[in-house]
C-alpha atoms as a PDB file:
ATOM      1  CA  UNK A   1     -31.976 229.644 126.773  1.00  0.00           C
ATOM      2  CA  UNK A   2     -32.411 233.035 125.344  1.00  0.00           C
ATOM      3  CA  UNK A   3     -36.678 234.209 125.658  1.00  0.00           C
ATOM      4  CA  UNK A   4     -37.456 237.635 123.869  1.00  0.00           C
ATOM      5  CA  UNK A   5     -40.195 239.883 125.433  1.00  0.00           C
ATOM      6  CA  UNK A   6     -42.063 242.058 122.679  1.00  0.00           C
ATOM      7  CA  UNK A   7     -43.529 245.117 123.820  1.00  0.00           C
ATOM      8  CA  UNK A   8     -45.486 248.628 122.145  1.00  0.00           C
ATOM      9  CA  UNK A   9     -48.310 246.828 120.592  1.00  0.00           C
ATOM     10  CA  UNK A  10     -51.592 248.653 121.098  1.00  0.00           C
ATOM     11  CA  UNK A  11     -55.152 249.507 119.493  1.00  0.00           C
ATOM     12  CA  UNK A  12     -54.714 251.805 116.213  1.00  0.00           C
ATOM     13  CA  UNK A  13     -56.498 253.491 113.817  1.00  0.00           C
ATOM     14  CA  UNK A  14     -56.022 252.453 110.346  1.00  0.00           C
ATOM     15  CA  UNK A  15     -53.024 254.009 108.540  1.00  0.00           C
ATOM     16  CA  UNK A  16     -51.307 254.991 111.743  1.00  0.00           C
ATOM     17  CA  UNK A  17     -48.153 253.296 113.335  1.00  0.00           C
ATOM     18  CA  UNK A  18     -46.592 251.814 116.009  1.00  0.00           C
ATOM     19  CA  UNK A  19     -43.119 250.292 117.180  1.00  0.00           C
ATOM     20  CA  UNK A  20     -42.888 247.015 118.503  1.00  0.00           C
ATOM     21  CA  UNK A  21     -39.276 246.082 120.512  1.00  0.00           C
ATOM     22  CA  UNK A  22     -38.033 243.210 121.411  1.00  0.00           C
ATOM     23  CA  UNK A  23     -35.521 242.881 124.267  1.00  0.00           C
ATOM     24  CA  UNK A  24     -33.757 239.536 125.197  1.00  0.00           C
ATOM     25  CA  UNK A  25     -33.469 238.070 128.902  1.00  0.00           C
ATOM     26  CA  UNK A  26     -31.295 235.511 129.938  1.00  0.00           C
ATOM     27  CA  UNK A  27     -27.794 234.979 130.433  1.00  0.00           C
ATOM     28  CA  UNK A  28     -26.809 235.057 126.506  1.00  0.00           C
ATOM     29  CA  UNK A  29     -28.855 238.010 126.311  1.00  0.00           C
ATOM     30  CA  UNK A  30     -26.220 239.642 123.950  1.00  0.00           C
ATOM     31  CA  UNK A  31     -27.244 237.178 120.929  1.00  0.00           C
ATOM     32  CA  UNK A  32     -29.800 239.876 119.752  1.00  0.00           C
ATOM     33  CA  UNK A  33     -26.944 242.289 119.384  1.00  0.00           C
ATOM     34  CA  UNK A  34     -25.641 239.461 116.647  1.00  0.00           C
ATOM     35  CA  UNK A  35     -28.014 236.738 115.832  1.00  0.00           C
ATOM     36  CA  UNK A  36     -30.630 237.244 112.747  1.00  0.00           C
ATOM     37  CA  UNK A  37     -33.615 238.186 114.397  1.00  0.00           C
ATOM     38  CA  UNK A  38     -36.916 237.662 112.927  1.00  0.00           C
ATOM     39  CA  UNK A  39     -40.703 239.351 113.435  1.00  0.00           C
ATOM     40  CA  UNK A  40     -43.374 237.160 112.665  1.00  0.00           C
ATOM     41  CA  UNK A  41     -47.666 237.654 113.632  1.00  0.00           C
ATOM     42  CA  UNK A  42     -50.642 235.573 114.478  1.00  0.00           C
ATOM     43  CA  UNK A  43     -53.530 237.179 113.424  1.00  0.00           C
ATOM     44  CA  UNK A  44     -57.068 235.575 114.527  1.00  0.00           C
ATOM     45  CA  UNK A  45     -57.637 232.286 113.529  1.00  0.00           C
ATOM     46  CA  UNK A  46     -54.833 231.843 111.511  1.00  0.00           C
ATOM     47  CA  UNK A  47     -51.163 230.251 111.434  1.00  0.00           C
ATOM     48  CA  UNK A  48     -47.996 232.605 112.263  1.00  0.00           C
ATOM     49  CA  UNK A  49     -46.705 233.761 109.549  1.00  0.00           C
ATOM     50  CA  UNK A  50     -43.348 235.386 109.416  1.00  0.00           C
ATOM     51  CA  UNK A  51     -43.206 239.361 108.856  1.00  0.00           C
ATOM     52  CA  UNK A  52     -39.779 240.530 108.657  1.00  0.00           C
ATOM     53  CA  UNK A  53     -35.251 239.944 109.533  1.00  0.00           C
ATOM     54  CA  UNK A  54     -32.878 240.886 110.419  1.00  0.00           C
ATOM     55  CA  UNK A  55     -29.090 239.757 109.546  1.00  0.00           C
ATOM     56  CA  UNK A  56     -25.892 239.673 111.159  1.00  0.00           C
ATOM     57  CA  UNK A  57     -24.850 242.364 109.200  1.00  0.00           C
ATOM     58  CA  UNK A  58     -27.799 244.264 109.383  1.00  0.00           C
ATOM     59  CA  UNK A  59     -30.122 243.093 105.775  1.00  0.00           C
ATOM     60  CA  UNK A  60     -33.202 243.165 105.880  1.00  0.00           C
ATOM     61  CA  UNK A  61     -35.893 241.361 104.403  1.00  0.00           C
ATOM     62  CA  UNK A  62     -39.682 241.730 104.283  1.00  0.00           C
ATOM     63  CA  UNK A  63     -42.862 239.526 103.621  1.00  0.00           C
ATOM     64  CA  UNK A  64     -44.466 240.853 100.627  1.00  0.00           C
ATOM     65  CA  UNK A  65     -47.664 242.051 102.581  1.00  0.00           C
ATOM     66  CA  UNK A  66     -45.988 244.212 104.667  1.00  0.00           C
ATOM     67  CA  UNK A  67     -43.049 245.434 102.749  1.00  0.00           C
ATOM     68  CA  UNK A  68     -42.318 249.338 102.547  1.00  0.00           C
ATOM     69  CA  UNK A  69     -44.898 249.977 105.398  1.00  0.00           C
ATOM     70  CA  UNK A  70     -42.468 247.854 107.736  1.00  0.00           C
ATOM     71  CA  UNK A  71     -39.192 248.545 109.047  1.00  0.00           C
ATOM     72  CA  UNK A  72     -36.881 246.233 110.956  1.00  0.00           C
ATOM     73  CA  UNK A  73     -34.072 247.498 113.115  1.00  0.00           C
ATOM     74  CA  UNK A  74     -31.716 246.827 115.816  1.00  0.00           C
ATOM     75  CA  UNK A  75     -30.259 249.060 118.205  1.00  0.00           C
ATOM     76  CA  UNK A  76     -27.047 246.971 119.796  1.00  0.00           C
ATOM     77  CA  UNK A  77     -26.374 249.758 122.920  1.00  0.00           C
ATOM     78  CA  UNK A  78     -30.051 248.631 124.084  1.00  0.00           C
ATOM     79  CA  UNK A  79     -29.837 245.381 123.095  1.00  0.00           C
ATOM     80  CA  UNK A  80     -33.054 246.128 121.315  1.00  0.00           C
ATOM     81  CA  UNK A  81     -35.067 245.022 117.746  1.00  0.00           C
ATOM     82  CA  UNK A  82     -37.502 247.174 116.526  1.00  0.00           C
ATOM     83  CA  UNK A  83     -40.181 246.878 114.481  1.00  0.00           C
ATOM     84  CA  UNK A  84     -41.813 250.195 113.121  1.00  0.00           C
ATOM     85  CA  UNK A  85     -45.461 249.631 111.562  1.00  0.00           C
ATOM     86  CA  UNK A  86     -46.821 252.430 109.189  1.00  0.00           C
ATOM     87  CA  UNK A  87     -49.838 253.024 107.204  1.00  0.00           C
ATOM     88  CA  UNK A  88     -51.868 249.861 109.386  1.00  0.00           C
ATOM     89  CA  UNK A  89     -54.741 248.197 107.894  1.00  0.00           C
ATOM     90  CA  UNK A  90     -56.954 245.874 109.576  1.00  0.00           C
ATOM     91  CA  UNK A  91     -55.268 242.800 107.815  1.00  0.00           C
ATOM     92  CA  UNK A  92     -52.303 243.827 110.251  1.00  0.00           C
ATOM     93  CA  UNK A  93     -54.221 242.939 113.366  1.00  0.00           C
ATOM     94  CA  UNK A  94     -52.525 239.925 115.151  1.00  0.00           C
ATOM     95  CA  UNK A  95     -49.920 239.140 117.840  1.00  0.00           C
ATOM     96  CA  UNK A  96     -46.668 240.073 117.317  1.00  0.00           C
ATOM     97  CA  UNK A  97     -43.577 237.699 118.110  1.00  0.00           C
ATOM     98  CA  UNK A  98     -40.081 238.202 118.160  1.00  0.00           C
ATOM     99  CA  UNK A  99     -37.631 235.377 117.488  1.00  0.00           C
ATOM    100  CA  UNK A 100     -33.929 234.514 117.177  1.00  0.00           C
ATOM    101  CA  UNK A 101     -32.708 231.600 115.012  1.00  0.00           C
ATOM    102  CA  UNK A 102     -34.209 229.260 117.780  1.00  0.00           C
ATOM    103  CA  UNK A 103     -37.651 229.081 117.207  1.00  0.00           C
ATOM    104  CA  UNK A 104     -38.200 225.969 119.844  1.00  0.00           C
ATOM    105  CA  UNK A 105     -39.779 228.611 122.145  1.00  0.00           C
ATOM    106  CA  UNK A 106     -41.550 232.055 122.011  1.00  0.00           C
ATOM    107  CA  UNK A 107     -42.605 234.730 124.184  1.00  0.00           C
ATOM    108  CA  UNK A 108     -45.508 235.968 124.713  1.00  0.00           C
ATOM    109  CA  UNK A 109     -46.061 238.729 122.020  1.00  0.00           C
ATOM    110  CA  UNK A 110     -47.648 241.401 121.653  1.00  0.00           C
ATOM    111  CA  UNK A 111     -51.321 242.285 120.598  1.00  0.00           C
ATOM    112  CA  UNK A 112     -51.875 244.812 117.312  1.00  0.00           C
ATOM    113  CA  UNK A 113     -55.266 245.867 116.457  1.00  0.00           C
ATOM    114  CA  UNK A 114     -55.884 247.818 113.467  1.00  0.00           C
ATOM    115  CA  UNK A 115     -59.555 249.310 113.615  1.00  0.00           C
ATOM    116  CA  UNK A 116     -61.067 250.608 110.515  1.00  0.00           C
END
Protein backbone atom coordinates (compact mmCIF):
# COMPACT_ATOMS: atom_id res chain seq x y z
CA UNK A 1 0.00 0.00 0.00
CA UNK A 2 1.10 3.37 -1.07
CA UNK A 3 1.56 5.96 2.50
CA UNK A 4 2.37 9.70 1.58
CA UNK A 5 4.66 11.68 4.01
CA UNK A 6 3.80 15.56 4.01
CA UNK A 7 6.46 17.76 4.93
CA UNK A 8 7.27 22.04 5.08
CA UNK A 9 4.57 22.89 7.45
CA UNK A 10 5.72 25.39 10.06
CA UNK A 11 4.63 28.47 12.35
CA UNK A 12 3.75 31.68 10.08
CA UNK A 13 2.84 34.99 10.28
CA UNK A 14 -0.36 35.93 8.80
CA UNK A 15 -0.30 36.66 5.04
CA UNK A 16 2.95 34.83 4.50
CA UNK A 17 3.43 31.34 2.78
CA UNK A 18 4.65 28.13 2.83
CA UNK A 19 4.97 24.85 0.62
CA UNK A 20 3.83 21.71 1.81
CA UNK A 21 5.18 18.32 -0.36
CA UNK A 22 4.12 15.24 -0.34
CA UNK A 23 6.36 12.32 -1.37
CA UNK A 24 5.08 8.65 -1.67
CA UNK A 25 6.92 5.47 -0.10
CA UNK A 26 6.29 2.12 -0.94
CA UNK A 27 6.76 -0.11 -3.70
CA UNK A 28 4.01 1.64 -6.11
CA UNK A 29 5.54 4.75 -5.16
CA UNK A 30 5.19 6.00 -8.84
CA UNK A 31 1.19 6.37 -8.45
CA UNK A 32 1.76 10.07 -7.36
CA UNK A 33 3.43 10.69 -10.67
CA UNK A 34 -0.29 9.59 -12.13
CA UNK A 35 -2.99 9.18 -9.62
CA UNK A 36 -5.29 12.40 -8.64
CA UNK A 37 -3.82 13.52 -5.62
CA UNK A 38 -5.68 15.44 -3.13
CA UNK A 39 -4.68 18.07 -0.04
CA UNK A 40 -7.04 18.14 2.60
CA UNK A 41 -6.54 19.90 6.63
CA UNK A 42 -7.66 19.32 10.14
CA UNK A 43 -7.76 22.33 11.86
CA UNK A 44 -8.44 22.20 15.84
CA UNK A 45 -11.42 20.67 16.83
CA UNK A 46 -12.85 20.19 13.69
CA UNK A 47 -13.48 17.45 10.85
CA UNK A 48 -10.91 17.23 7.74
CA UNK A 49 -12.01 18.94 5.24
CA UNK A 50 -10.61 18.65 1.80
CA UNK A 51 -8.41 21.70 0.40
CA UNK A 52 -7.35 21.08 -3.02
CA UNK A 53 -6.50 18.15 -6.52
CA UNK A 54 -4.92 17.26 -8.52
CA UNK A 55 -5.82 15.22 -11.91
CA UNK A 56 -4.27 12.84 -14.08
CA UNK A 57 -3.83 15.34 -16.48
CA UNK A 58 -2.83 17.91 -14.31
CA UNK A 59 -6.58 20.10 -13.34
CA UNK A 60 -6.85 21.48 -10.60
CA UNK A 61 -9.47 22.23 -8.32
CA UNK A 62 -9.81 24.27 -5.12
CA UNK A 63 -12.15 24.51 -1.98
CA UNK A 64 -13.71 27.80 -2.07
CA UNK A 65 -11.89 29.03 1.19
CA UNK A 66 -8.70 28.66 -0.06
CA UNK A 67 -8.95 29.24 -3.72
CA UNK A 68 -6.45 31.78 -5.49
CA UNK A 69 -4.24 31.85 -2.28
CA UNK A 70 -3.58 27.97 -2.95
CA UNK A 71 -1.73 26.27 -5.52
CA UNK A 72 -1.53 22.55 -6.21
CA UNK A 73 1.27 21.00 -8.19
CA UNK A 74 3.14 17.99 -9.05
CA UNK A 75 6.57 17.61 -10.00
CA UNK A 76 6.80 13.82 -11.67
CA UNK A 77 11.03 13.78 -11.80
CA UNK A 78 10.69 14.01 -7.80
CA UNK A 79 7.85 12.16 -7.51
CA UNK A 80 6.60 15.11 -5.55
CA UNK A 81 2.96 17.18 -4.86
CA UNK A 82 3.15 20.46 -3.76
CA UNK A 83 1.09 22.58 -2.10
CA UNK A 84 2.05 26.40 -2.07
CA UNK A 85 0.05 28.50 0.70
CA UNK A 86 -0.06 32.38 0.23
CA UNK A 87 -1.53 35.25 1.97
CA UNK A 88 -2.24 32.74 5.45
CA UNK A 89 -4.81 33.68 7.85
CA UNK A 90 -5.36 32.12 11.07
CA UNK A 91 -8.47 30.14 9.72
CA UNK A 92 -5.61 28.20 7.78
CA UNK A 93 -4.12 26.75 10.91
CA UNK A 94 -4.55 22.88 10.91
CA UNK A 95 -2.73 19.68 9.86
CA UNK A 96 -2.09 19.16 6.53
CA UNK A 97 -2.66 15.65 4.74
CA UNK A 98 -1.84 14.40 1.54
CA UNK A 99 -3.88 11.66 -0.13
CA UNK A 100 -4.20 9.55 -3.28
CA UNK A 101 -7.57 8.12 -4.42
CA UNK A 102 -7.23 5.63 -1.40
CA UNK A 103 -8.22 7.38 1.46
CA UNK A 104 -8.36 3.99 3.79
CA UNK A 105 -5.12 5.32 5.37
CA UNK A 106 -3.19 8.62 5.97
CA UNK A 107 0.04 9.81 7.03
CA UNK A 108 0.88 11.71 9.46
CA UNK A 109 0.61 15.37 8.17
CA UNK A 110 1.89 18.18 8.72
CA UNK A 111 1.21 21.04 11.32
CA UNK A 112 0.35 24.86 9.87
CA UNK A 113 -0.03 27.60 12.25
CA UNK A 114 -1.06 30.89 11.12
CA UNK A 115 -0.44 33.52 14.02
CA UNK A 116 -2.09 36.81 13.81
Amino acid sequence: QVQFVESGGGLVQSGGSLRLSCAASGSAGSAITYCTMDWYRRPPGKQREWVAGINRVNYTSYADSVKGRFTISRDNARKLVYLELNSLKPEDTAVYYCNGPDTRSWGQGTQVTVFA
